[in-house]
C-alpha atoms as a PDB file:
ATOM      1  CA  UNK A   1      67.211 141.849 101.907  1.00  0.00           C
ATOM      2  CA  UNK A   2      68.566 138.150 102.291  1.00  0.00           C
ATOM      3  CA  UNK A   3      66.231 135.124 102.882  1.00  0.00           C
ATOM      4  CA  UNK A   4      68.211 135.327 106.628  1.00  0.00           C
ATOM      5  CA  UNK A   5      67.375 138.771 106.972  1.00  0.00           C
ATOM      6  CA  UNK A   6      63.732 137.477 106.221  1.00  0.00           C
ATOM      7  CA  UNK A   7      63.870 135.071 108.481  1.00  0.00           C
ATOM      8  CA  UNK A   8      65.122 137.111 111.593  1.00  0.00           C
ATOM      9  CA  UNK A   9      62.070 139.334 110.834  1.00  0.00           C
ATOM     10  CA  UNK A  10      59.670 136.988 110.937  1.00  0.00           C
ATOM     11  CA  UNK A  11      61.251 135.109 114.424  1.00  0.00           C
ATOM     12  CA  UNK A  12      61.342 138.939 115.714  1.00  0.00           C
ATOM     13  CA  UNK A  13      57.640 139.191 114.490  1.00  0.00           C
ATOM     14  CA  UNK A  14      56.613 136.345 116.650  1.00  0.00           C
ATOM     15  CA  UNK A  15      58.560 137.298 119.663  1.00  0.00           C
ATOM     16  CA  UNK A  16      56.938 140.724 119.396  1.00  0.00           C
ATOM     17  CA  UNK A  17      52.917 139.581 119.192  1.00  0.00           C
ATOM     18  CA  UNK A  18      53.754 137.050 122.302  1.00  0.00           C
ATOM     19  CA  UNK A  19      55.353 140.099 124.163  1.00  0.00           C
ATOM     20  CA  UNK A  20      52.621 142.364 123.406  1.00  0.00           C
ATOM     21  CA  UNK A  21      49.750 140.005 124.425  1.00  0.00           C
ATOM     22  CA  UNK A  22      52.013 139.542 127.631  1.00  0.00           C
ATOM     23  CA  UNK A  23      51.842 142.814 128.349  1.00  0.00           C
ATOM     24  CA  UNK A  24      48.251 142.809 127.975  1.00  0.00           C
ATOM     25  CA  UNK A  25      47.501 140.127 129.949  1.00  0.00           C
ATOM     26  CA  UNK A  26      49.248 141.513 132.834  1.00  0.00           C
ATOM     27  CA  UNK A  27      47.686 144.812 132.399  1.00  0.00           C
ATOM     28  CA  UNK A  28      44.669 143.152 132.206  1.00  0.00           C
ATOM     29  CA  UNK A  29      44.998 140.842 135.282  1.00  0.00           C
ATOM     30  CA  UNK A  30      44.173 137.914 132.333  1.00  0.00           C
ATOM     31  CA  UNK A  31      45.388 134.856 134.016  1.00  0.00           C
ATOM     32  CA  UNK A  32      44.055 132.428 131.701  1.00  0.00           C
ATOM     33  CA  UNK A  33      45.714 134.649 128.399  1.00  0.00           C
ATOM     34  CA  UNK A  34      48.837 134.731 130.821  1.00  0.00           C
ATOM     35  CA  UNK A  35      49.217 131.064 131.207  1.00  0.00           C
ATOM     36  CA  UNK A  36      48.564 130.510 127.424  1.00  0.00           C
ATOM     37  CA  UNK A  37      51.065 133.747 126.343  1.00  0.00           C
ATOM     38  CA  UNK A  38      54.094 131.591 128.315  1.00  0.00           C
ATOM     39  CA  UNK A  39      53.277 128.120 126.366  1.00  0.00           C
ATOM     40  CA  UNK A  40      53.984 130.853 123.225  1.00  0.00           C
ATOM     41  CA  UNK A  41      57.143 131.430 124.337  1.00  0.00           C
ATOM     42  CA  UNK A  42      58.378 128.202 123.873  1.00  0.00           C
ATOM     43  CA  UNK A  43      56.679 128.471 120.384  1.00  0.00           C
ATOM     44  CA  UNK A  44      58.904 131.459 119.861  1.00  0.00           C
ATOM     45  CA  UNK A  45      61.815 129.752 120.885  1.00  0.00           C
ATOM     46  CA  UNK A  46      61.229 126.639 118.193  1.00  0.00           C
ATOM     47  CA  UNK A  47      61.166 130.083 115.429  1.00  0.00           C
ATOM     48  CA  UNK A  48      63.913 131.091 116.774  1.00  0.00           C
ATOM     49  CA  UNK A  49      65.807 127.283 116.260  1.00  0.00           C
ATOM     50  CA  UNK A  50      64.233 126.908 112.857  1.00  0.00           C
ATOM     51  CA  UNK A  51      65.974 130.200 111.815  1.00  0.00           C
ATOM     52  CA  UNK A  52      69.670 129.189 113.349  1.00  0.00           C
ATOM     53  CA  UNK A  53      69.267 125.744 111.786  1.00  0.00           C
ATOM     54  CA  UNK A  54      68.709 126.857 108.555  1.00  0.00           C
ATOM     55  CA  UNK A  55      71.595 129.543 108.475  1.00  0.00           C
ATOM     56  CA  UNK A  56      73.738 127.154 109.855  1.00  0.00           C
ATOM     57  CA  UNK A  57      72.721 124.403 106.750  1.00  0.00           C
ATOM     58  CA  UNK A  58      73.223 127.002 104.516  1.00  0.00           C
ATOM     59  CA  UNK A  59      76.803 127.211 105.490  1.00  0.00           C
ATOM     60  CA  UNK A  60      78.073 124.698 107.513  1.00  0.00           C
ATOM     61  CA  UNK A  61      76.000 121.918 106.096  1.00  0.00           C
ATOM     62  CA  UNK A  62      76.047 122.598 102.582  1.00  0.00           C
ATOM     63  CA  UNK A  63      79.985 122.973 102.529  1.00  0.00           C
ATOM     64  CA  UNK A  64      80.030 119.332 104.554  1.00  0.00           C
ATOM     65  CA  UNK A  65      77.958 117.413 102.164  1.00  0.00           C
ATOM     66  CA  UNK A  66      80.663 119.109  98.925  1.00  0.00           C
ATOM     67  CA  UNK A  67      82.993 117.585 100.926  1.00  0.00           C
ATOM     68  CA  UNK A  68      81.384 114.399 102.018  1.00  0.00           C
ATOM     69  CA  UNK A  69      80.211 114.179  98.175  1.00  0.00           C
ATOM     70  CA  UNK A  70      83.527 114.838  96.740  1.00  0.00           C
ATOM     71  CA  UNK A  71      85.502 112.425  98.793  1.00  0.00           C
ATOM     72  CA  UNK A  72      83.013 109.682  97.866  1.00  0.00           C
ATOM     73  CA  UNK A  73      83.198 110.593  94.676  1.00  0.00           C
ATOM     74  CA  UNK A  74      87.001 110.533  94.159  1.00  0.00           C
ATOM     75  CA  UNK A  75      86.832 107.043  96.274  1.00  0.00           C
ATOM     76  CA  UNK A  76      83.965 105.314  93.549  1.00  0.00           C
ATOM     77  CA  UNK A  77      85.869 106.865  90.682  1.00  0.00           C
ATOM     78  CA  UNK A  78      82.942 109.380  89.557  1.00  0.00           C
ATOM     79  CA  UNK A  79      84.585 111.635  87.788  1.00  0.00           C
ATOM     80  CA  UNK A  80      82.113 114.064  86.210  1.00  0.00           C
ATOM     81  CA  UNK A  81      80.874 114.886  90.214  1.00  0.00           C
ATOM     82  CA  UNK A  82      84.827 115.431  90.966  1.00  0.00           C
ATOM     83  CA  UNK A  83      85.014 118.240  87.905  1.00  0.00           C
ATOM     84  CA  UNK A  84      82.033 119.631  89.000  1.00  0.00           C
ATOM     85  CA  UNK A  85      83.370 120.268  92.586  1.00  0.00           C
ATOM     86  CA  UNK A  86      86.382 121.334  91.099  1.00  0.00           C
ATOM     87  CA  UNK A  87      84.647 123.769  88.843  1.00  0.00           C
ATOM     88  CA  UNK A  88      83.700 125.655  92.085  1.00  0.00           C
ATOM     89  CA  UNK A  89      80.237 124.463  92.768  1.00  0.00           C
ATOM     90  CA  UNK A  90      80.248 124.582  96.868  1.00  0.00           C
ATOM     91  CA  UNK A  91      76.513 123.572  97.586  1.00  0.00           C
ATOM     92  CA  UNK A  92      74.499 120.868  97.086  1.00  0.00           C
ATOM     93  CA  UNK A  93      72.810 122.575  95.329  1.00  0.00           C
ATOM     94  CA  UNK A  94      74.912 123.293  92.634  1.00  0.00           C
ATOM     95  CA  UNK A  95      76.709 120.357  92.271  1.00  0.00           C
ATOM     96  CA  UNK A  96      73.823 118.307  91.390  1.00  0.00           C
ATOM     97  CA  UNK A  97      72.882 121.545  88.876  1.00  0.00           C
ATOM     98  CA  UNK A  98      76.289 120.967  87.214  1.00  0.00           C
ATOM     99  CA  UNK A  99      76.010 117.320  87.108  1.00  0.00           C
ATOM    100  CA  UNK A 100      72.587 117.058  85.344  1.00  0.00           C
ATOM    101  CA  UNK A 101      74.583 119.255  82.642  1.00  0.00           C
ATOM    102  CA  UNK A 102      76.983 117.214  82.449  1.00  0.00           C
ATOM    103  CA  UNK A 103      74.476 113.754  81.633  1.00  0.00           C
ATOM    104  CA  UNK A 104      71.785 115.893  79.481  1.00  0.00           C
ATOM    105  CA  UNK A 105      75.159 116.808  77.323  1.00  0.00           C
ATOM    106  CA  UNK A 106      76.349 113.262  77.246  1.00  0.00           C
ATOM    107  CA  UNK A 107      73.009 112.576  76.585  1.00  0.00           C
ATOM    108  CA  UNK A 108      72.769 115.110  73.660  1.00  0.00           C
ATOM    109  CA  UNK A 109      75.914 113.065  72.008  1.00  0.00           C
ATOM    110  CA  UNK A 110      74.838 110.146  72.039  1.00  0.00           C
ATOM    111  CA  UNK A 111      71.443 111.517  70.225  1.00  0.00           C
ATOM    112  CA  UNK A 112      73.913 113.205  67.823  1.00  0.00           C
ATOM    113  CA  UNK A 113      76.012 109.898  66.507  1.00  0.00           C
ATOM    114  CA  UNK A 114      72.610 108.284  67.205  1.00  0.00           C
ATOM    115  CA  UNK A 115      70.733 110.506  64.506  1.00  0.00           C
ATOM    116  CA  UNK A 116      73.852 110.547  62.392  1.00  0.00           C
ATOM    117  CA  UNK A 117      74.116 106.967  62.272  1.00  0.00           C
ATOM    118  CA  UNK A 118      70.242 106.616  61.219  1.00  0.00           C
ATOM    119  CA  UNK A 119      70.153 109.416  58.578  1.00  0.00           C
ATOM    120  CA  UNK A 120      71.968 107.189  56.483  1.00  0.00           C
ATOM    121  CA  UNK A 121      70.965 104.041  57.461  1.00  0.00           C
ATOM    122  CA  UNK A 122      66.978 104.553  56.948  1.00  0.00           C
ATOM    123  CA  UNK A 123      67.703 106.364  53.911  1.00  0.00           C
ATOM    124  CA  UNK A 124      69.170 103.272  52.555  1.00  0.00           C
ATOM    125  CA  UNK A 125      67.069 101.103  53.979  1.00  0.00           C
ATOM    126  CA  UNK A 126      63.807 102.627  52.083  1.00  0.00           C
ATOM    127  CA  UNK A 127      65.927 102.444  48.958  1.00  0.00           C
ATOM    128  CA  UNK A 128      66.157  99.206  46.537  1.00  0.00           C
ATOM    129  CA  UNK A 129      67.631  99.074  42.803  1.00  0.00           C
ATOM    130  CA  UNK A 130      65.643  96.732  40.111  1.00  0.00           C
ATOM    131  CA  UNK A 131      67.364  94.669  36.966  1.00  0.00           C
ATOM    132  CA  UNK A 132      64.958  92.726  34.561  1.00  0.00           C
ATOM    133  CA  UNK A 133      62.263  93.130  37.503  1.00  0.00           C
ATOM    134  CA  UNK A 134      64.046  91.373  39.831  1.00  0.00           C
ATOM    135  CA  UNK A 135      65.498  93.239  43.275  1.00  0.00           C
ATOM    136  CA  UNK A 136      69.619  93.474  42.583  1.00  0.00           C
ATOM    137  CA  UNK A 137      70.361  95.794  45.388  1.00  0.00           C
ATOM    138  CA  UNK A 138      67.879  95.751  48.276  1.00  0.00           C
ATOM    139  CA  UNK A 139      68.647  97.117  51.839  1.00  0.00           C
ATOM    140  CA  UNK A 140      65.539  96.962  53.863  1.00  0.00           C
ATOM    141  CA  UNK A 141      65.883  93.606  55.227  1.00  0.00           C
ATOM    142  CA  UNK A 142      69.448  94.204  56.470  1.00  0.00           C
ATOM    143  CA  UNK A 143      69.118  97.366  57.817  1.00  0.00           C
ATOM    144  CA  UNK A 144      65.462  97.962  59.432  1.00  0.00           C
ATOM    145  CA  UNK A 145      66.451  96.311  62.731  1.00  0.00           C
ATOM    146  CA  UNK A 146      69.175  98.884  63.097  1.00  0.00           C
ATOM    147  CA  UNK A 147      66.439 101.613  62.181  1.00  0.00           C
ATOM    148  CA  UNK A 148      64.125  99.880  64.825  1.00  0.00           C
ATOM    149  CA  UNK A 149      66.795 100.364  67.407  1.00  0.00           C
ATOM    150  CA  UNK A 150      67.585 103.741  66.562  1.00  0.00           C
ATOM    151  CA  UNK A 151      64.378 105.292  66.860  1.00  0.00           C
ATOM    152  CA  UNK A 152      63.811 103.266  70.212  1.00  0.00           C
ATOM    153  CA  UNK A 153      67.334 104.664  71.700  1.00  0.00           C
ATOM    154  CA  UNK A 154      66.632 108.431  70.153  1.00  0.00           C
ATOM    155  CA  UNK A 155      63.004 108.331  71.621  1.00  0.00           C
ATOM    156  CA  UNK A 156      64.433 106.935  74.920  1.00  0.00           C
ATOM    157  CA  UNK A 157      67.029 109.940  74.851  1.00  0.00           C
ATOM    158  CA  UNK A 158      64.340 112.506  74.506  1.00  0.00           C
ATOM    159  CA  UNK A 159      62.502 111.095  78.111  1.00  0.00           C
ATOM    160  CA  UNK A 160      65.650 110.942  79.372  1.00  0.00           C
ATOM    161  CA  UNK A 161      66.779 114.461  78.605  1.00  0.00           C
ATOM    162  CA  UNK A 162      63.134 115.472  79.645  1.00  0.00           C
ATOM    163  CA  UNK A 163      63.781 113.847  82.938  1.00  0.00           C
ATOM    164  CA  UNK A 164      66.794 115.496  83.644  1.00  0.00           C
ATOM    165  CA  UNK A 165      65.695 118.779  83.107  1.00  0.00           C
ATOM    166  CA  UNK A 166      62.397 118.224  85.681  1.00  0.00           C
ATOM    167  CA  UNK A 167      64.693 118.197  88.018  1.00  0.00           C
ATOM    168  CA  UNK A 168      67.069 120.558  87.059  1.00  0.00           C
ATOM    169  CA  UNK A 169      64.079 122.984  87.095  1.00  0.00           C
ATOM    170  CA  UNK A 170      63.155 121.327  90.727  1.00  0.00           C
ATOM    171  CA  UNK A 171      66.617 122.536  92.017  1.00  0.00           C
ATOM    172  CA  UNK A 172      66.636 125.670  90.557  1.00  0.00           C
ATOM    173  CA  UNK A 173      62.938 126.582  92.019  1.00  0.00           C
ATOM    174  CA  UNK A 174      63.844 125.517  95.473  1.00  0.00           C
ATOM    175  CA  UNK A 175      67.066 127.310  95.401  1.00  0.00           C
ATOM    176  CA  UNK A 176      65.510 130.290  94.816  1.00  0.00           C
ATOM    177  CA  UNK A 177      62.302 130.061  96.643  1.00  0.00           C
ATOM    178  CA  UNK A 178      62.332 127.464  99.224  1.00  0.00           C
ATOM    179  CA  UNK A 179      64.558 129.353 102.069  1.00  0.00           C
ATOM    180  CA  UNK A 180      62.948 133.079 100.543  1.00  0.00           C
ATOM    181  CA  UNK A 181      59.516 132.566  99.922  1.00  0.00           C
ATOM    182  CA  UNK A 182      58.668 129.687 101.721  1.00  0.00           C
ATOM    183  CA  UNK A 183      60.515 129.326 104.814  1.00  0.00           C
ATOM    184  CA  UNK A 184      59.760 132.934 105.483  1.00  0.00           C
ATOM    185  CA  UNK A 185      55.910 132.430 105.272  1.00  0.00           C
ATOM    186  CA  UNK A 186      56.001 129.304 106.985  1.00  0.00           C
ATOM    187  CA  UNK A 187      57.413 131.559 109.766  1.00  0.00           C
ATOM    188  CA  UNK A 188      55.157 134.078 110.158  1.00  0.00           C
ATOM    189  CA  UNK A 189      52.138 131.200 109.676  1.00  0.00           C
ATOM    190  CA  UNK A 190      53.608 129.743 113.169  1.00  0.00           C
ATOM    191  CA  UNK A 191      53.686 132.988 114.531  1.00  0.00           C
ATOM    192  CA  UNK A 192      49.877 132.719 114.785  1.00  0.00           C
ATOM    193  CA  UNK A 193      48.160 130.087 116.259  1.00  0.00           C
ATOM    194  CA  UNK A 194      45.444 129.881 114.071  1.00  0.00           C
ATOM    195  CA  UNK A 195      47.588 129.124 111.218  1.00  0.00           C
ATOM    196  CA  UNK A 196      50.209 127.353 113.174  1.00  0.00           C
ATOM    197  CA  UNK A 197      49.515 123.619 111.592  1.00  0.00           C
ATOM    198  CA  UNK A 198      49.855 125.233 107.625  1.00  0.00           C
ATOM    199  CA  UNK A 199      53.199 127.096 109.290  1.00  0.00           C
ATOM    200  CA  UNK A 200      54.922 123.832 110.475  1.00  0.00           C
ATOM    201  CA  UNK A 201      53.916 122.166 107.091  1.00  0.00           C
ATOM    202  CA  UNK A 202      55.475 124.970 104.855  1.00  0.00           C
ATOM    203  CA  UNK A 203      58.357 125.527 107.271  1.00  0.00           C
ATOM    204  CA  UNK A 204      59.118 121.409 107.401  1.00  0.00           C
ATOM    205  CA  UNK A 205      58.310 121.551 103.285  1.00  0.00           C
ATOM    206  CA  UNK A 206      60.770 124.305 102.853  1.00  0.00           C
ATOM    207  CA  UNK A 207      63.780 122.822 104.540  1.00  0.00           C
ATOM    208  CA  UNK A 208      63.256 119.323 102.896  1.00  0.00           C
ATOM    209  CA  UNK A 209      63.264 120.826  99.443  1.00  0.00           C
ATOM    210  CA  UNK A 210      65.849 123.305 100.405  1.00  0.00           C
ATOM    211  CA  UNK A 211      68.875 121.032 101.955  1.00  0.00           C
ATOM    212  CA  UNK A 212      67.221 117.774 102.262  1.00  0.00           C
ATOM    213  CA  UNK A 213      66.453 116.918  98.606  1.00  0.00           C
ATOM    214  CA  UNK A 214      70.026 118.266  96.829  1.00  0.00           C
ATOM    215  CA  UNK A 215      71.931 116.920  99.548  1.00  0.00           C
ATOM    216  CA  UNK A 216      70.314 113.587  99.339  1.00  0.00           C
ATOM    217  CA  UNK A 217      70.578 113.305  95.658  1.00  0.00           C
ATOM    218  CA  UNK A 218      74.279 114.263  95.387  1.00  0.00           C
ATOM    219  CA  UNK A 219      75.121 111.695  98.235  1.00  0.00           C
ATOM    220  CA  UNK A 220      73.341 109.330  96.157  1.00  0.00           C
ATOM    221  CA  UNK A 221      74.798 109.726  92.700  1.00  0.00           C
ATOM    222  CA  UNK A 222      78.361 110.046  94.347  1.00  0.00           C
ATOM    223  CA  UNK A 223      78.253 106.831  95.293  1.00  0.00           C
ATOM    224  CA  UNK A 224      76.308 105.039  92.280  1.00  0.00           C
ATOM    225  CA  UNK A 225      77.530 103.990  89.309  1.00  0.00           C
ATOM    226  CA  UNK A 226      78.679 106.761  87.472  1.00  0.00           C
ATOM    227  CA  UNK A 227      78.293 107.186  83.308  1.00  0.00           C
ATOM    228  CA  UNK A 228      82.139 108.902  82.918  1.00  0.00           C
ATOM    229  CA  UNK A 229      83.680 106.509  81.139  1.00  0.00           C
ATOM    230  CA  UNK A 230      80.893 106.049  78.958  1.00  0.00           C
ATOM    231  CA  UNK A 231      80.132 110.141  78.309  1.00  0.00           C
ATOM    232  CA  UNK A 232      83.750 110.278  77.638  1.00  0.00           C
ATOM    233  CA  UNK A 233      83.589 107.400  74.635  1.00  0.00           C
ATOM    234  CA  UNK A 234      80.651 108.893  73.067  1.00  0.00           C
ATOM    235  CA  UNK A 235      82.236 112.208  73.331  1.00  0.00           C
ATOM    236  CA  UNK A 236      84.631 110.967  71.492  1.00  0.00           C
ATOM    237  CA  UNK A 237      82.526 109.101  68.424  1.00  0.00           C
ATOM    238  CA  UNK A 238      80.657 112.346  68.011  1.00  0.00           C
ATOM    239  CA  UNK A 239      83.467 113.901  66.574  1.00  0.00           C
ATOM    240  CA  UNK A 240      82.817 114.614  62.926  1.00  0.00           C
ATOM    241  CA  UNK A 241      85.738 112.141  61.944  1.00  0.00           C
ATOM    242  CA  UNK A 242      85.043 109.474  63.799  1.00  0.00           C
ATOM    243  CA  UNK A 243      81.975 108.827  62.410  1.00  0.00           C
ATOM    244  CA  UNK A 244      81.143 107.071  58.736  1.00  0.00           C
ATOM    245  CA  UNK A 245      81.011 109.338  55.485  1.00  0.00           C
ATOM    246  CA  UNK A 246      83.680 111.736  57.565  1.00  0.00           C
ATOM    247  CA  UNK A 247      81.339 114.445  58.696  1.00  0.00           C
ATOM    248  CA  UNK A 248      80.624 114.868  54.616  1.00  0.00           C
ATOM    249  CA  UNK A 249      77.172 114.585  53.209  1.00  0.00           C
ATOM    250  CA  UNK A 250      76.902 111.817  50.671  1.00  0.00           C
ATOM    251  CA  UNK A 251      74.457 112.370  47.335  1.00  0.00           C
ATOM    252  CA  UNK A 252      71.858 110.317  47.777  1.00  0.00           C
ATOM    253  CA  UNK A 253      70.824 111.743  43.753  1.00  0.00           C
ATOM    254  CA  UNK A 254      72.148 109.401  41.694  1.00  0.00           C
ATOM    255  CA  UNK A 255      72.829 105.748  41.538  1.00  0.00           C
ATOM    256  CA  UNK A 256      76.108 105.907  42.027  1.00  0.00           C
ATOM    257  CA  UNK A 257      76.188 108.091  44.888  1.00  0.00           C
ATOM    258  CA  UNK A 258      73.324 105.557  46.343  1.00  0.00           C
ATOM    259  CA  UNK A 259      75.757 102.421  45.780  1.00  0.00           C
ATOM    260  CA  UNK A 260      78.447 104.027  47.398  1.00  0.00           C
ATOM    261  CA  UNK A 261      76.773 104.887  50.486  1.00  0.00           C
ATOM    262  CA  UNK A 262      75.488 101.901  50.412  1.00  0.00           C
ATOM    263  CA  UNK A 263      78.621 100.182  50.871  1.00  0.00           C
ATOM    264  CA  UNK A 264      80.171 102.801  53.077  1.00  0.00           C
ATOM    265  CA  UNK A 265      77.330 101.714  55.319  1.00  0.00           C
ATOM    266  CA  UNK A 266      78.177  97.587  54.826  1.00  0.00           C
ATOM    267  CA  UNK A 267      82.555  98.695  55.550  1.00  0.00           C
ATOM    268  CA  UNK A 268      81.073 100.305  58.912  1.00  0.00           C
ATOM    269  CA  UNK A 269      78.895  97.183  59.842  1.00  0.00           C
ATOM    270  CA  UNK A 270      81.135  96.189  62.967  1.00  0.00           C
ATOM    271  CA  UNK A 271      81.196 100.079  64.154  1.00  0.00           C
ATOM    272  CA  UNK A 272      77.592 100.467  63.627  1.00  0.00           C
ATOM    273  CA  UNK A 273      77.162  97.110  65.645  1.00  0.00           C
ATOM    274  CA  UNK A 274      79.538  97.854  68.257  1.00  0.00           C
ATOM    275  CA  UNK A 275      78.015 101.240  68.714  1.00  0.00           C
ATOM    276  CA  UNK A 276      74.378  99.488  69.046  1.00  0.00           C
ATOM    277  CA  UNK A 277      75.729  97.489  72.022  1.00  0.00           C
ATOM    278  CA  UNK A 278      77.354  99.991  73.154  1.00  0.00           C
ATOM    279  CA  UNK A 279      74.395 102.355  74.117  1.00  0.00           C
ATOM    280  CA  UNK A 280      71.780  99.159  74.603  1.00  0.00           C
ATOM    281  CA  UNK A 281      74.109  98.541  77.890  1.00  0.00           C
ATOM    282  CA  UNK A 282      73.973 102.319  78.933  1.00  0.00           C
ATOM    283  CA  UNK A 283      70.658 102.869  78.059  1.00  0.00           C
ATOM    284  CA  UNK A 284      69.723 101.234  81.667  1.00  0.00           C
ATOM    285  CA  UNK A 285      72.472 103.141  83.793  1.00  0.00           C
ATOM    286  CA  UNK A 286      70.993 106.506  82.072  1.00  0.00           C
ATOM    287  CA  UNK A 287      67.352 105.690  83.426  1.00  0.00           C
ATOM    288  CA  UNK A 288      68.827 104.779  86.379  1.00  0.00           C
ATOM    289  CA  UNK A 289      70.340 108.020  86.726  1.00  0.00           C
ATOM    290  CA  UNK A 290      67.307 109.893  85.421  1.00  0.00           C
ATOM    291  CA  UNK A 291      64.114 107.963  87.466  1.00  0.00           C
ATOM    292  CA  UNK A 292      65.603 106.236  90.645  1.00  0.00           C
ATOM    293  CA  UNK A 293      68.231 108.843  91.813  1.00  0.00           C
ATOM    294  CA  UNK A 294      65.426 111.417  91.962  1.00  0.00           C
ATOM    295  CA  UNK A 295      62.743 109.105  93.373  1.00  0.00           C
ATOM    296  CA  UNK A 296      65.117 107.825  96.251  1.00  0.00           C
ATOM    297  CA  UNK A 297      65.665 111.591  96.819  1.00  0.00           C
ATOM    298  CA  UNK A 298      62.309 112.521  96.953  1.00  0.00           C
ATOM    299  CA  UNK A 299      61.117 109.841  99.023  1.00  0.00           C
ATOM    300  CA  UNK A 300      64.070 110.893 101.889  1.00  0.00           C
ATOM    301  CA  UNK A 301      63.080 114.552 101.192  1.00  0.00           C
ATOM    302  CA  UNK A 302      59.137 113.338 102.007  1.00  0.00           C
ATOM    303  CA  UNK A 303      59.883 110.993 105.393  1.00  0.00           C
ATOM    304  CA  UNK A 304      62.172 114.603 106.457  1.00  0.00           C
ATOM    305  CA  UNK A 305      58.631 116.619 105.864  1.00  0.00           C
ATOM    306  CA  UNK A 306      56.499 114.265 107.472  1.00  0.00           C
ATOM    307  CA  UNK A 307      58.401 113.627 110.434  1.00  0.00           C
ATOM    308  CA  UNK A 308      59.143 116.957 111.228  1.00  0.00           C
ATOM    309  CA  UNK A 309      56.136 118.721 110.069  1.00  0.00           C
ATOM    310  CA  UNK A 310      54.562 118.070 113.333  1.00  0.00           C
ATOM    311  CA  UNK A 311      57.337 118.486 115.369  1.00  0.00           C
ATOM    312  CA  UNK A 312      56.961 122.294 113.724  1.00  0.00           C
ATOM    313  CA  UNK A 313      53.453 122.142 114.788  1.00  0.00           C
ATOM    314  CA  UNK A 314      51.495 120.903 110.963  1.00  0.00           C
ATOM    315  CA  UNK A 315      48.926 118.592 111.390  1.00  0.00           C
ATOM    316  CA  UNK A 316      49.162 116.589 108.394  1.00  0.00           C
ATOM    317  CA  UNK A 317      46.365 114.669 109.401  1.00  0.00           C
ATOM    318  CA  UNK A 318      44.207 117.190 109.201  1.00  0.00           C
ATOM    319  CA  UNK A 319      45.943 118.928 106.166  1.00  0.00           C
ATOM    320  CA  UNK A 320      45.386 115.982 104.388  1.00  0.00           C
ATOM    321  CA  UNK A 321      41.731 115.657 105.289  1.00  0.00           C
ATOM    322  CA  UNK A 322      41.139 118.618 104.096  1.00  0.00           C
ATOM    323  CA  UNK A 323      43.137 118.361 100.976  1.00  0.00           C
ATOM    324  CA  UNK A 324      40.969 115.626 100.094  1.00  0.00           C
ATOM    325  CA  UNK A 325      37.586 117.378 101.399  1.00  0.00           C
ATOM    326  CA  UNK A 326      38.678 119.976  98.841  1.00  0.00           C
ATOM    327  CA  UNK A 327      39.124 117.678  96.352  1.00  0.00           C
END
């Protein structure tokens, strides 16, 4: 059974305990239970809403915001969200899926010619060659501010990476719970009045994390500064022969072998320093893309809960006094 079969049920469950305490209260003669069973109906009716809305998001909505995302996309030059919609992804959803795989890989490259870069550079840098006790060959000085930087960028892309895949795990968990699990509790909650507040809540939680929070964070990255031209350079340096020693592993046990990797090192100065500015001016768009995206998201996908959480019928006033009571 589908999440819209689900849903159906649990509108048809609410119908059906407002009918049968409408029946009672007319066999009954219960005027006051009658006059409170027709407020229910309108109750019913909101179920009833909440369930077309959602099916129609699922389809309608999510294939407008591809579209809406895609055309932006192709209009700010973003080309990593234009392969993904070309790929096939046709929800929000899924786009924004295929896009964090597409920065946690550029991310993973630049670690790679990051780490490659540094193998040999500390190794050098720790290593020094004496002559009548005096220092002939010495590399710490030169190279321990490129060491600094490297373990500051590699230790960056690790957060970074982290980041990313918070909220890939986000997506996936509200892709495959939100409109299943949630919504369909959150239902049957308003069915009863006695749980009608912690119904609206879930209900209004569900659909924020469900169609609010991907489509606000695709939106948002379609239009932002995108990293393709820069995932597509480092794509390219991480090829074995683009980097120094030629994807070969120098011997670091003998001096010779240290002298000549020492000076393979000094002929790649400029690269190494070109590839050090390079990523110090990324490193900024990459947090950008891994805090604020998601935190502009979220806050949109909050306002959307709390606005419409008692419009379902939550009392978040009272949820959150008791939240904090519990606490």
């Amino acid at each position: 059974m589908g999440w819209e079969e689900m849903a159906i049920t649990a509108a048809a469950f609410s119908l059906f305990i407002t009918v049968l305490l409408d029946m009672l209260s007319r066999a009954f003669s219960l005027q006051n239970v009658s006059l409170w069973v027709k407020s229910e109906y309108a109750q019913v009716a909101v179920s009833i809403l909440l369930v077309i809305f959602a099916v129609t998001m699922a389809g309608i909505g999510n294939n407008v915001t591809a579209s809406i995302a895609y055309e932006v996309a192709s209009a700010s030059g973003n080309v990593q969200m234009k392969e993904v919609v070309d790929a096939g992804a046709a929800s929000p959803t899924n786009i924004a899926k295929g896009y964090l795989k597409l920065i946690v890989e550029c991310e993973s490259n630049i670690y790679l010619v990051v780490y490659w870069l540094n193998m040999f550079v500390e190794t050098l840098s720790k290593i020094s060659f004496d002559l009548a006790h005096l220092e002939a060959l010495g590399a710490a000085i030169a190279l321990t501010g490129w060491v600094t930087f490297f373990h500051y960028i590699m230790n960056n892309i690790v957060y970074l990476v982290l980041f990313h895949y918070i909220q890939y795990d986000i997506l996936v968990f509200s892709q495959y719970s939100m409109l299943s699990v949630f919504f369909f509790i959150g239902l049957v909650l308003r069915a009863l009045p006695i749980t009608r507040g912690a119904g609206g809540f879930v209900v209004a939680f569900s659909l924020g994390f469900a169609f609010v929070f991907p489509m606000s964070y695709v939106i948002i990255v379609a239009m932002m500064p995108n990293t393709g031209v820069m995932c597509h350079d480092i794509e390219l340096q991480a090829q074995p022969d683009s980097l120094p020693f030629g994807g070969q592993n120098p011997c670091f046990n003998s001096a010779g072998g240290v002298i000549s990797a020492y000076y393979e090192v000094k002929n790649n100065q400029s690269f190494i320093s070109q590839m050090i500015d390079f990523v110090r001016n990324q490193v900024s768009l990459l947090f950008l893309q891994a805090i604020f995206y998601p935190l502009a998201s979220l806050i949109i996908t909050i306002s959307f809960i709390r606005q419409t959480g008692s419009l379902f019928g939550a009392d978040l006033a009272e949820i959150g006094r008791g939240l904090i009571k519990l606490i």
